[in-house]
Protein backbone atom coordinates (compact mmCIF):
# COMPACT_ATOMS: atom_id res chain seq x y z
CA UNK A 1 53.36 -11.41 8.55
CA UNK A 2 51.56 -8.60 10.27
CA UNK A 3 48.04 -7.98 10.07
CA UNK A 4 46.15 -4.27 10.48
CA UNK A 5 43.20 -5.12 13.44
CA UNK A 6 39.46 -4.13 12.10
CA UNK A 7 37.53 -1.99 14.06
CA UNK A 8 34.17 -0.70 13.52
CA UNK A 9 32.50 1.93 15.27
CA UNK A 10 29.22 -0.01 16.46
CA UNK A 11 27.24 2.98 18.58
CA UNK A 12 27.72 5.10 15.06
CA UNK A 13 26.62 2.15 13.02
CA UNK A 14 23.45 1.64 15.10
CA UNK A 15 22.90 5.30 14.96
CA UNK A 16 22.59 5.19 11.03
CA UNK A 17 20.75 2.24 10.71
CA UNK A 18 18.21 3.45 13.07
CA UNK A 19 17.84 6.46 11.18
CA UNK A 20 17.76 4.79 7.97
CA UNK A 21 13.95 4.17 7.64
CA UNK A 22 12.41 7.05 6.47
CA UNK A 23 8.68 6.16 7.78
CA UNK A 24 7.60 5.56 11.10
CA UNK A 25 5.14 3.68 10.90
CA UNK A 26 7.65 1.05 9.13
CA UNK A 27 8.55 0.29 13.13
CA UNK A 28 4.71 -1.84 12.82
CA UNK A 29 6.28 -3.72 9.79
CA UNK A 30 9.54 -4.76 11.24
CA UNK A 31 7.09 -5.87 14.52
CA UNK A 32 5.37 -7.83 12.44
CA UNK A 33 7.73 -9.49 10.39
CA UNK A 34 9.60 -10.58 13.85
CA UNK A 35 6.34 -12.11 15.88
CA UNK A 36 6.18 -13.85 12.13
CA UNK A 37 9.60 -15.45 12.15
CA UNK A 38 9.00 -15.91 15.74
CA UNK A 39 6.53 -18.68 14.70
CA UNK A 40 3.22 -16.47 16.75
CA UNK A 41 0.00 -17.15 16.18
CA UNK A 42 -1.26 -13.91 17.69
CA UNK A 43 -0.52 -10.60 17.37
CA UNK A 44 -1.67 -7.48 19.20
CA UNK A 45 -0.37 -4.08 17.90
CA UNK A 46 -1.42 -0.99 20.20
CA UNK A 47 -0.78 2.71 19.25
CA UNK A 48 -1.90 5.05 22.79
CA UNK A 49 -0.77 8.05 23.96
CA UNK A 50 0.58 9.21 26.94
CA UNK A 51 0.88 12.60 28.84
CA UNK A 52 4.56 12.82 29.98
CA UNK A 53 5.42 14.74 32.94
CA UNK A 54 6.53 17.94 30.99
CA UNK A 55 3.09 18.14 29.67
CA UNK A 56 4.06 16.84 25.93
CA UNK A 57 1.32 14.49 24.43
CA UNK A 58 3.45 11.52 22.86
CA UNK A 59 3.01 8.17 20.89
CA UNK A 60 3.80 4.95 22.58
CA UNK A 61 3.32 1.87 20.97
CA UNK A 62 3.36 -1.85 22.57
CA UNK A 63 3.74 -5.42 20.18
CA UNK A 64 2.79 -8.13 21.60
CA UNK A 65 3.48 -11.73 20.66
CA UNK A 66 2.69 -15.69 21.13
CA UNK A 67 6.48 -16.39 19.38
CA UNK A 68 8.73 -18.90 20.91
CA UNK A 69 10.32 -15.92 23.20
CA UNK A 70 13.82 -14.93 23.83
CA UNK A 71 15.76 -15.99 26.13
CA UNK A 72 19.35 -14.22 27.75
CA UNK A 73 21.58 -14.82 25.01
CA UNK A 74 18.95 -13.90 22.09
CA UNK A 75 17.59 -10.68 23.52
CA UNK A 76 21.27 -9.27 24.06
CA UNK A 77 20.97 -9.94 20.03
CA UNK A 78 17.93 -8.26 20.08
CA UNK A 79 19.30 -5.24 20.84
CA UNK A 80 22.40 -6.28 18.77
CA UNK A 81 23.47 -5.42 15.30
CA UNK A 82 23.87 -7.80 12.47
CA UNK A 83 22.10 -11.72 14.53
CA UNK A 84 19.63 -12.56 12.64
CA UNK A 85 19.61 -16.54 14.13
CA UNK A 86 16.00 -17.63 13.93
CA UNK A 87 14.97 -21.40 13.97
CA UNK A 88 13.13 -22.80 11.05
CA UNK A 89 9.75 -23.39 10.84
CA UNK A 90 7.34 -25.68 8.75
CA UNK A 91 5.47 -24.27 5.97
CA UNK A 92 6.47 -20.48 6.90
CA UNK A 93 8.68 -18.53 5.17
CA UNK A 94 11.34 -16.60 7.27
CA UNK A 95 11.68 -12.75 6.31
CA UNK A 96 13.79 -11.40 8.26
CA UNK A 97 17.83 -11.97 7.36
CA UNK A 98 19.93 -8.66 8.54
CA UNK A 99 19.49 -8.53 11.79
CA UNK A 100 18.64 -5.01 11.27
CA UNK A 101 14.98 -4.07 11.45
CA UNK A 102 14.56 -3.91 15.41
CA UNK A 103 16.88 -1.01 15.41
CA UNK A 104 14.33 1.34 14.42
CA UNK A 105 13.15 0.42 17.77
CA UNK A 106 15.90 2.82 19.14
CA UNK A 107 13.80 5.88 18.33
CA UNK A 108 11.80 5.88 21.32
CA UNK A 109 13.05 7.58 24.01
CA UNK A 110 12.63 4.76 26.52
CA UNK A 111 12.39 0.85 24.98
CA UNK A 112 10.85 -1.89 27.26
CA UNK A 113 11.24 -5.72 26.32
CA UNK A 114 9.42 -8.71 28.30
CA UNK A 115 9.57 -11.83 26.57
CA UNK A 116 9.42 -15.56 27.51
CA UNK A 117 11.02 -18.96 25.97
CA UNK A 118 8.31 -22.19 26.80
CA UNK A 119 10.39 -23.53 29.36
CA UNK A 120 12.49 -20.83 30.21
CA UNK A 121 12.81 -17.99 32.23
CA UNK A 122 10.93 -14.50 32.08
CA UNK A 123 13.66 -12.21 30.97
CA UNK A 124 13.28 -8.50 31.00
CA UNK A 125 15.21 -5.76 29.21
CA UNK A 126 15.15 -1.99 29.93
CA UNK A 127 16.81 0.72 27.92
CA UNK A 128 15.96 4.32 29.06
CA UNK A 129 16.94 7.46 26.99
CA UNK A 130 17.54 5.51 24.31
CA UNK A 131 16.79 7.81 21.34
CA UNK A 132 19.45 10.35 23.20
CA UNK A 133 21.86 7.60 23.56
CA UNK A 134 21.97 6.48 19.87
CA UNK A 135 21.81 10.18 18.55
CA UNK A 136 25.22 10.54 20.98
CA UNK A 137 26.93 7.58 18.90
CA UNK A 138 26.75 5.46 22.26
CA UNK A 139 26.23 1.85 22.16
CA UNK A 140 23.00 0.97 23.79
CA UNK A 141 23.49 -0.87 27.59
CA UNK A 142 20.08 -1.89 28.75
CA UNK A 143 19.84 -3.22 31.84
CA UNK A 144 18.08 -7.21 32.02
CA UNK A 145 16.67 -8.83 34.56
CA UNK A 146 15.97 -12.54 34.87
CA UNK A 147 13.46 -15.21 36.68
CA UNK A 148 11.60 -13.05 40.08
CA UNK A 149 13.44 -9.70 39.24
CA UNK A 150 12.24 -10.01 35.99
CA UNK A 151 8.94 -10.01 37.08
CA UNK A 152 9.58 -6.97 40.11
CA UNK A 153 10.96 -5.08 37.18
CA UNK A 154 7.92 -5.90 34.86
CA UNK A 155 5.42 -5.05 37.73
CA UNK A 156 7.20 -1.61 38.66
CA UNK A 157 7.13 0.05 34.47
CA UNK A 158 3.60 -1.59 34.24
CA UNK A 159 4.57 -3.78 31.66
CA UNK A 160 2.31 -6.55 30.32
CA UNK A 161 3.96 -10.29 30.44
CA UNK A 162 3.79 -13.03 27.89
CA UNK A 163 1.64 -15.82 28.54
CA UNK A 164 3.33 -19.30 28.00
CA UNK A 165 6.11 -17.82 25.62
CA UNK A 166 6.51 -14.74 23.85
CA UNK A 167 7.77 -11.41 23.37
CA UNK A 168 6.20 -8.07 24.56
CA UNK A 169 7.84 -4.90 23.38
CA UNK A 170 6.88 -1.67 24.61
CA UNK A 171 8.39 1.92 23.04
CA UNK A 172 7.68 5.37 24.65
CA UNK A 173 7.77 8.61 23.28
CA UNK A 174 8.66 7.07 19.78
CA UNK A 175 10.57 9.11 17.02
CA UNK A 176 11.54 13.13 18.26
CA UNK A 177 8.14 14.02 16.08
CA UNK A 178 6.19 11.75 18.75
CA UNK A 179 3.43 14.31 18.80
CA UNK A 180 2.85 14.60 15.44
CA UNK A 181 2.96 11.43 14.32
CA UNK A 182 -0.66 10.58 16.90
CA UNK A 183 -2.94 10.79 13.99
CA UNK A 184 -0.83 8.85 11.44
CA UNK A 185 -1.04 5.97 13.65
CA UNK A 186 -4.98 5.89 13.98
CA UNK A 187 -6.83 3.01 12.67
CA UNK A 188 -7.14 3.28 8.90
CA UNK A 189 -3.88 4.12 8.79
CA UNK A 190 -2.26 1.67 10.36
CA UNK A 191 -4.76 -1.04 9.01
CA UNK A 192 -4.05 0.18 5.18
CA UNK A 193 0.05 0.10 5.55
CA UNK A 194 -0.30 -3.46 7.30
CA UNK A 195 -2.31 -4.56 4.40
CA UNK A 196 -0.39 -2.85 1.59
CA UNK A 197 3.09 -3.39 3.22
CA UNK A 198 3.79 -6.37 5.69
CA UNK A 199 3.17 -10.08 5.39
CA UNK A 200 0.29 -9.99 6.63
CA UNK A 201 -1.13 -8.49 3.18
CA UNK A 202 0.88 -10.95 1.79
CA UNK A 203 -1.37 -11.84 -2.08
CA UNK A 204 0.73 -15.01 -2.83
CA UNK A 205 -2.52 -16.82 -2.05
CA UNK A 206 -4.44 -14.73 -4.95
CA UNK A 207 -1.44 -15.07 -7.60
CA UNK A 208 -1.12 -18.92 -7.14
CA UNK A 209 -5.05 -19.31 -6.49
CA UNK A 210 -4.63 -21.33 -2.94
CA UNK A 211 -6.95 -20.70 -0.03
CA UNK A 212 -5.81 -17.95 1.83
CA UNK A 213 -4.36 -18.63 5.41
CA UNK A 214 -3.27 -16.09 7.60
CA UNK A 215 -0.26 -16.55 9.22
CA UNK A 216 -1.71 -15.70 12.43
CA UNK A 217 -4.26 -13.57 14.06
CA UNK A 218 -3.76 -9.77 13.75
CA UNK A 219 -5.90 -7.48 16.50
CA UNK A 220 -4.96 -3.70 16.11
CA UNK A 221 -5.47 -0.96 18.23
CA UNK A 222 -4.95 3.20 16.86
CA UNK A 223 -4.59 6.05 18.45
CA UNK A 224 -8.30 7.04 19.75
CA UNK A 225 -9.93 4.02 19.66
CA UNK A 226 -10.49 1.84 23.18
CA UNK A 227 -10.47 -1.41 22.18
CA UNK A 228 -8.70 -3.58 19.55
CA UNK A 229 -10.02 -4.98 16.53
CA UNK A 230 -9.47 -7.70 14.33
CA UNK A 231 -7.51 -7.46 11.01
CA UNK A 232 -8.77 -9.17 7.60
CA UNK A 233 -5.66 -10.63 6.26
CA UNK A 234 -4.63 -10.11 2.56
CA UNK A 235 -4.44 -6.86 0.20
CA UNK A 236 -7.29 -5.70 -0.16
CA UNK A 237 -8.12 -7.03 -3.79
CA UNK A 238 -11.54 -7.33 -4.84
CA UNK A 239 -12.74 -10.57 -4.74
CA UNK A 240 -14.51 -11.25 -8.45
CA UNK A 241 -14.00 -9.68 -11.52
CA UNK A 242 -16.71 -7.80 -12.46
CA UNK A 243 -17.01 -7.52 -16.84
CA UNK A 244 -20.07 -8.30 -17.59
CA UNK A 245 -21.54 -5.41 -19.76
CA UNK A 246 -25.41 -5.04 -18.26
CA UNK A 247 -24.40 -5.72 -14.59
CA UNK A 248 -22.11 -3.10 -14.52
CA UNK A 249 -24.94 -0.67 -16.46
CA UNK A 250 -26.29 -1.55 -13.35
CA UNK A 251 -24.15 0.86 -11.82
CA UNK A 252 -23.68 3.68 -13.99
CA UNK A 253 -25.64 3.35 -17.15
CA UNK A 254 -24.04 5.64 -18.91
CA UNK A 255 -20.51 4.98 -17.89
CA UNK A 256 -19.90 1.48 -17.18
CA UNK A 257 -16.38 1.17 -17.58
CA UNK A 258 -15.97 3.29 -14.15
CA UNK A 259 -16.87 0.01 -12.93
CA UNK A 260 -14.87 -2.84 -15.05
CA UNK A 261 -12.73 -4.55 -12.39
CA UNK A 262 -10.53 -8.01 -13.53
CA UNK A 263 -7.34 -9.41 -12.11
CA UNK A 264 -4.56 -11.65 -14.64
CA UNK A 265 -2.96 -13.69 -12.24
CA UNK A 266 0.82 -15.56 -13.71
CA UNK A 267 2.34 -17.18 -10.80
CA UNK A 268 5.84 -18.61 -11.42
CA UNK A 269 6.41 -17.01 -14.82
CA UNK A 270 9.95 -17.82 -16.46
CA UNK A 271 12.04 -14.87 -17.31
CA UNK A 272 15.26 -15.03 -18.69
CA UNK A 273 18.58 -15.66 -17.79
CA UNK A 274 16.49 -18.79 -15.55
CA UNK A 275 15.04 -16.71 -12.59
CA UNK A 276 10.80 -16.63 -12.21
CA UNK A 277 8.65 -14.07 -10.97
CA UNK A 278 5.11 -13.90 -9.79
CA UNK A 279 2.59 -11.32 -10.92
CA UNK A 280 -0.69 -10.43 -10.16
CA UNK A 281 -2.35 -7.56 -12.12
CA UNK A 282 -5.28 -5.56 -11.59
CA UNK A 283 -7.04 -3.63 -14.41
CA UNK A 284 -10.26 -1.44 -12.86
CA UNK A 285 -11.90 0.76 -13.81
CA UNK A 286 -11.98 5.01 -11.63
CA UNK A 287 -14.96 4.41 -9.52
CA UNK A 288 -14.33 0.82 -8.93
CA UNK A 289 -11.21 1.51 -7.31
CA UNK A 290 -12.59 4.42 -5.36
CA UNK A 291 -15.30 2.36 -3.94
CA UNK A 292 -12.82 -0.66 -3.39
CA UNK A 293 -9.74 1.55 -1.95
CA UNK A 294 -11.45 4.43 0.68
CA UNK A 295 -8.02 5.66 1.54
CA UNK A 296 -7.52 7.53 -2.15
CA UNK A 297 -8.00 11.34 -2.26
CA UNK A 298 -10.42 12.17 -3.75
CA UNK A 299 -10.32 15.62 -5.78
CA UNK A 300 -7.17 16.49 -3.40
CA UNK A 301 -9.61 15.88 -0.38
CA UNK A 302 -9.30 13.66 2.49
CA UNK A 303 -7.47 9.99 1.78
CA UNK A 304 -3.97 8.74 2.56
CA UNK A 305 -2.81 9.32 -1.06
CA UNK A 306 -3.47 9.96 -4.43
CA UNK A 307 -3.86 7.12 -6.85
CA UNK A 308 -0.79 8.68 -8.71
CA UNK A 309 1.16 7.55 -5.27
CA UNK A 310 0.08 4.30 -5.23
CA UNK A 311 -1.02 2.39 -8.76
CA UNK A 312 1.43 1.29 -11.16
CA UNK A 313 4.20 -1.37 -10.95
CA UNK A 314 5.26 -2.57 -7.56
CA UNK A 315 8.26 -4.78 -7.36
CA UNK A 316 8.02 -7.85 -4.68
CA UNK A 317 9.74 -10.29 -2.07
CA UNK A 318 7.72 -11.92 0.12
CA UNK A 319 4.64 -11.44 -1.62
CA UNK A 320 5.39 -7.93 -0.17
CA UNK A 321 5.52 -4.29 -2.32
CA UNK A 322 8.67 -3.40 -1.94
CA UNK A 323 9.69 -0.59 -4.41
CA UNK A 324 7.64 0.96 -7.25
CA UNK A 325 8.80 1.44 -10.46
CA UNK A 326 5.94 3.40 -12.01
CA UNK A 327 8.42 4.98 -14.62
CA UNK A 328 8.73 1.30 -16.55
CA UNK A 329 4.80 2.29 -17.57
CA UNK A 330 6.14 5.35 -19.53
CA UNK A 331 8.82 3.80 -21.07
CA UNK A 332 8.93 3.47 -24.59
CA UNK A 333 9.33 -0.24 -24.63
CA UNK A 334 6.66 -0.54 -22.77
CA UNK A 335 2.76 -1.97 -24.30
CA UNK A 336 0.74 1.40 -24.87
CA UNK A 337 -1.79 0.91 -22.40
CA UNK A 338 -5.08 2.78 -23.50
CA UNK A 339 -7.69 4.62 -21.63
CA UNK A 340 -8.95 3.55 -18.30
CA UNK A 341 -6.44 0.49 -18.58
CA UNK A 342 -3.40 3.01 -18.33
CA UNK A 343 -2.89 2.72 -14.65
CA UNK A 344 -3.39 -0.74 -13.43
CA UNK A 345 -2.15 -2.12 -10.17
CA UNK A 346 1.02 -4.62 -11.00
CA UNK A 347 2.44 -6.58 -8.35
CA UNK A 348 5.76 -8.33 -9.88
CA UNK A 349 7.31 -10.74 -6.98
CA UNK A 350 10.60 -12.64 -7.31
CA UNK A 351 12.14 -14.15 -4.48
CA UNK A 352 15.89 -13.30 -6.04
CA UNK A 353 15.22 -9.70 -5.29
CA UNK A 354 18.33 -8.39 -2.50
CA UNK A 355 16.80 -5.70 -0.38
CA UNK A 356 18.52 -2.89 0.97
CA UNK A 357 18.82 -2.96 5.21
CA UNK A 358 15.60 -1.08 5.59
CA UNK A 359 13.76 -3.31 2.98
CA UNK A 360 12.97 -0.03 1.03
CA UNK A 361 14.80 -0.85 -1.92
CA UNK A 362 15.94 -3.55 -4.31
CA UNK A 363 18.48 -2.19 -5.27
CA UNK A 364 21.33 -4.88 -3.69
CA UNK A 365 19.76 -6.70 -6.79
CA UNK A 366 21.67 -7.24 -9.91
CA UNK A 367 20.92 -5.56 -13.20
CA UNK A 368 20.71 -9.10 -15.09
CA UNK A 369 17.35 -9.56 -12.86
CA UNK A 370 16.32 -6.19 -12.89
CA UNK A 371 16.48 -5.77 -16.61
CA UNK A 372 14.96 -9.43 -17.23
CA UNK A 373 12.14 -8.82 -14.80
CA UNK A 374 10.87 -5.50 -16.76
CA UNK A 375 11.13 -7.59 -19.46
CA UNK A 376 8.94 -10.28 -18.83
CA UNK A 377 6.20 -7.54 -17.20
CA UNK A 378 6.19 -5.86 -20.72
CA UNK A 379 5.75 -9.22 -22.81
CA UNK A 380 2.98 -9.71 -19.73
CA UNK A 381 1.28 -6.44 -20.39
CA UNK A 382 1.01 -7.21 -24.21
CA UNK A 383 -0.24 -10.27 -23.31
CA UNK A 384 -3.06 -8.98 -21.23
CA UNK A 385 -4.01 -6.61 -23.97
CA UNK A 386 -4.85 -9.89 -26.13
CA UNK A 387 -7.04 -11.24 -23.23
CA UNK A 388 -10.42 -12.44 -24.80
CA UNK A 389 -12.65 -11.62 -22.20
CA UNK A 390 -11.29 -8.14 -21.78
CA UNK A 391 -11.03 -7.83 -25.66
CA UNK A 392 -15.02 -9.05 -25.68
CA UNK A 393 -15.80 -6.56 -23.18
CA UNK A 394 -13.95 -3.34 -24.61
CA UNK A 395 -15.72 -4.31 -27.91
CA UNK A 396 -19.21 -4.33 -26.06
CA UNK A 397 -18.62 -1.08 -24.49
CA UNK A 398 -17.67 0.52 -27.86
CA UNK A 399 -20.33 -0.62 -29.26
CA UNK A 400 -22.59 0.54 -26.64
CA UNK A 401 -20.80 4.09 -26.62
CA UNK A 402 -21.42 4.04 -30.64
CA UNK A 403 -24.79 3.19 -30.28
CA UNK A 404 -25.49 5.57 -27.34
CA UNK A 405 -23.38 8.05 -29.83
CA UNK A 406 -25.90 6.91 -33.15
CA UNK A 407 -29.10 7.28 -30.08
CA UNK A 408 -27.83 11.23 -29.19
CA UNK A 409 -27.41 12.20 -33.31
CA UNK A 410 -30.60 10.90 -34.22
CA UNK A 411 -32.95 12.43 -31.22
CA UNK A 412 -30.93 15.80 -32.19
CA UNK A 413 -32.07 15.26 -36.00
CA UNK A 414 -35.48 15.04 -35.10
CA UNK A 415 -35.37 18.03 -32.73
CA UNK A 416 -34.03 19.91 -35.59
CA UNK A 417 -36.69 18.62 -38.02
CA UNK A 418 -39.24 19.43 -34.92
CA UNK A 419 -37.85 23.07 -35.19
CA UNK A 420 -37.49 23.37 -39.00
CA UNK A 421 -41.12 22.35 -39.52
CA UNK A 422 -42.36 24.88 -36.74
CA UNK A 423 -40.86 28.07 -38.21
CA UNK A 424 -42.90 30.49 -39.86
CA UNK A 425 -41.78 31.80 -43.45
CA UNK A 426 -42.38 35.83 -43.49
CA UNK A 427 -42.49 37.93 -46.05
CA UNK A 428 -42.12 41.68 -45.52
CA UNK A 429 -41.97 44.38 -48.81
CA UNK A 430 -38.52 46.54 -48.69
CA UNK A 431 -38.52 49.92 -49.95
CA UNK A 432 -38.01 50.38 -53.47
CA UNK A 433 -40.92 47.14 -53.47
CA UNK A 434 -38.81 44.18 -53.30
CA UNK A 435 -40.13 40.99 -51.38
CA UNK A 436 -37.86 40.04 -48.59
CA UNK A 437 -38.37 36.20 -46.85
CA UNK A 438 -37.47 35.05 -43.95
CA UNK A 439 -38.02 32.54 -41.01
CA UNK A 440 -39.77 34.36 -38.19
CA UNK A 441 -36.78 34.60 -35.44
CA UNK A 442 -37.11 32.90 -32.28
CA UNK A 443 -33.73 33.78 -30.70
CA UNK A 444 -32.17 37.35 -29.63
CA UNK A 445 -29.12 36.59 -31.98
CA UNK A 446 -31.16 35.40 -34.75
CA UNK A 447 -32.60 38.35 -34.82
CA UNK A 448 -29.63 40.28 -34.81
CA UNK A 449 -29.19 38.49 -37.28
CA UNK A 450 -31.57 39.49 -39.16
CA UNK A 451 -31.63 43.52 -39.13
CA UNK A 452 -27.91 43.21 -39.50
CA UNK A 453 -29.17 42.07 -43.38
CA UNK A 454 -31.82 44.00 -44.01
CA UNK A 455 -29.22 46.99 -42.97
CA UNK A 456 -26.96 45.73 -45.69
């Protein structure tokens, strides 16, 4: 029997899946995520720019990695599509599975690679033009070098080696917008999608209450700044829940709520159909989160994004937000949230979830999951809504609001007593020699008022 021969069109593969992430600055994720499965213990991330030739101002940016290194075999892998062969390592959990994320590495125009196994070799890999190669449909053909030529070629594009081991990956003139992507990879930018977005803000130590370890040492360095900096690991959650009724009068007597902050933490919850999710959820109140999270807009001024953008329900893997699903808060099965809890931050992780190839999406999940997860956030939320200490506190604040309420109608009786026992009672003689009484007007309209009767 015959058989039809399977061909697939590799150069126009790579060409898609390059294109397939729809933010730059997702290029610092996948970096991450390798030096992680890489086993590194340091990372330096460096966003400069660089005045090419023709006068254009572009964005280069350079990883660099402690990782056990490539050697021949894995970096023509590297620059492969679909290897994804990475050796296990005690107590850290391996993210990367497609063998897909580097290839957003192929829009830079020009893509250096220096990296270095323990006991092997410096190996070197050069791909010029490579944005203009993939856009053509070509398969990429970088040229390697190996051992002394390795380190000629290294020496002669200025490239920084690896140490003992490790990779060093250098991209110029990244993504055709290279220009305008220079302040969008500045400091707080960077900083606040590595913390919202990558392992390294993973919050599985906050949801399972463990001590928090990073994985290794993250030192970043935007566009405009000279040196590098080092990176507090974790999302930024804040660190104690603050309900306590007079301490947070403290900060706005008249409006303490603005300042109610308290995570629900419910780490390996059972959902049906036998999968388990972990979720962390934060309930806070507006100026709590604006004083915790700088990079929110504030009045549609300044910021990264509006809190619209980024609050609701996040769906996980990795201890990572993945997708958001901020509709399942309007849905009708949903727990009516009230007030200033209607917005809270939800974090729902479940290690079942199948991402898409740019990890933008669950959607290679199934529906049975899906559906069962949503369902176990909304029994969660109801749940929440029953918490005492939240129920204790929204109580207290009522009650301070109807006092403050009873306070406000009683000074305003008295003023109007005050007024009502100042007025003068007149008494003027109308023709025809009827009396006529009446309070002595202290207002323009009052008396209006007044000769709009006496007219009658």
């Amino acid at each position: 029997m015959a058989t039809l021969p399977v061909d697939v069109n590799v150069g126009k593969e790579i060409a898609e899946i390059s294109s397939d992430f729809a933010n730059p600055i997702e290029v610092v994720r996948e970096a991450l995520h390798n030096a992680h499965d890489a086993g590194a213990t340091e990372v330096r991330i460096r966003a400069v720019t660089q005045r090419l030739p023709d006068a254009r101002r572009v964005l280069n940016l350079e990883f660099i990695d402690d990782g056990f290194g490539m050697n021949e075999n894995v970096l023509a892998k590297f620059f492969g599509l679909g290897f994804s062969d990475k050796p296990s390592i005690p107590g850290r959990r391996l993210i990367g599975f497609k063998g897909h994320g580097t290839k957003i590495y192929y829009q830079s125009q020009d893509l250096f690679v220096a990296s270095k196994t323990l006991d092997g070799p410096l190996v070197v890999a050069v791909l010029r033009n490579a944005r203009t190669k993939i856009n053509q449909k070509q398969i990429p053909d970088p040229e390697y070098f190996i051992g002394p030529e390795a380190e000629n070629a290294a020496k002669a594009n200025h490239l920084n080696l690896p140490r003992e081991q490790g990779t060093v990956v250098r991209l110029v003139d990244f993504t055709p917008d290279s220009s305008r992507l220079i302040d969008g990879f500045k400091k707080v930018n960077l900083e606040n999608y590595i913390r919202w977005f990558t392992v390294y803000g993973s919050f599985e130590h906050v949801v399972r209450k463990a001590t928090p370890t990073p994985p290794f040492k993250l030192y970043l360095q935007g566009t405009g700044d000279e040196h590098e900096s080092l990176v507090d690991f974790g999302h930024p959650l804040p660190p104690t829940d603050s309900t306590d009724l007079k301490s947070l009068k403290k900060h706005d007597d008249r409006r303490p709520f603005n300042y109610f902050s308290k995570l629900f933490r419910f780490p390996q919850y059972e959902i049906e159909d036998g999968y388990s999710i972990d979720v962390l959820m934060l309930f806070e109140g507006r100026r709590a989160r604006l004083d915790r999270d700088k990079c929110i807009s504030r009045q549609r001024a300044g910021g990264l994004y509006t809190e619209e953008e980024r609050y609701g329900i996040w769906l996980c893997k990795d201890f990572i937000p993945v997708e958001r699903r901020f509709e399942w808060l309007l849905d009708d099965e949903c727990p009516h949230l009230t007030g200033d809890l209607g917005r809270p931050l939800v974090f729902v992780n479940s290690q079942d979830f199948q991402l898409i190839a740019n990890r933008g999406s669950v959607g290679n999940s199934s529906q049975q999951l899906l559906s069962a997860t949503r369902a176990g956030v909304f029994r969660l939320l109801e749940q929440v809504q029953d918490d005492k200490e939240l129920e204790r506190f929204l109580n207290e604040y009522q009650e301070d609001l109807f006092s403050r309420q009873r306070e406000k109608d009683q000074k305003a009786l008295v003023r109007r007593i005050e007024r009502f026992n100042t007025k003068h009672l007149c008494t003027i003689t109308l023709p025809g020699g009827k009396a006529f009484e009446f309070f002595e007007p202290k207002r323009e309209i009052t008396f209006f008022g007044l000769l709009s009767q006496l007219q009658v």
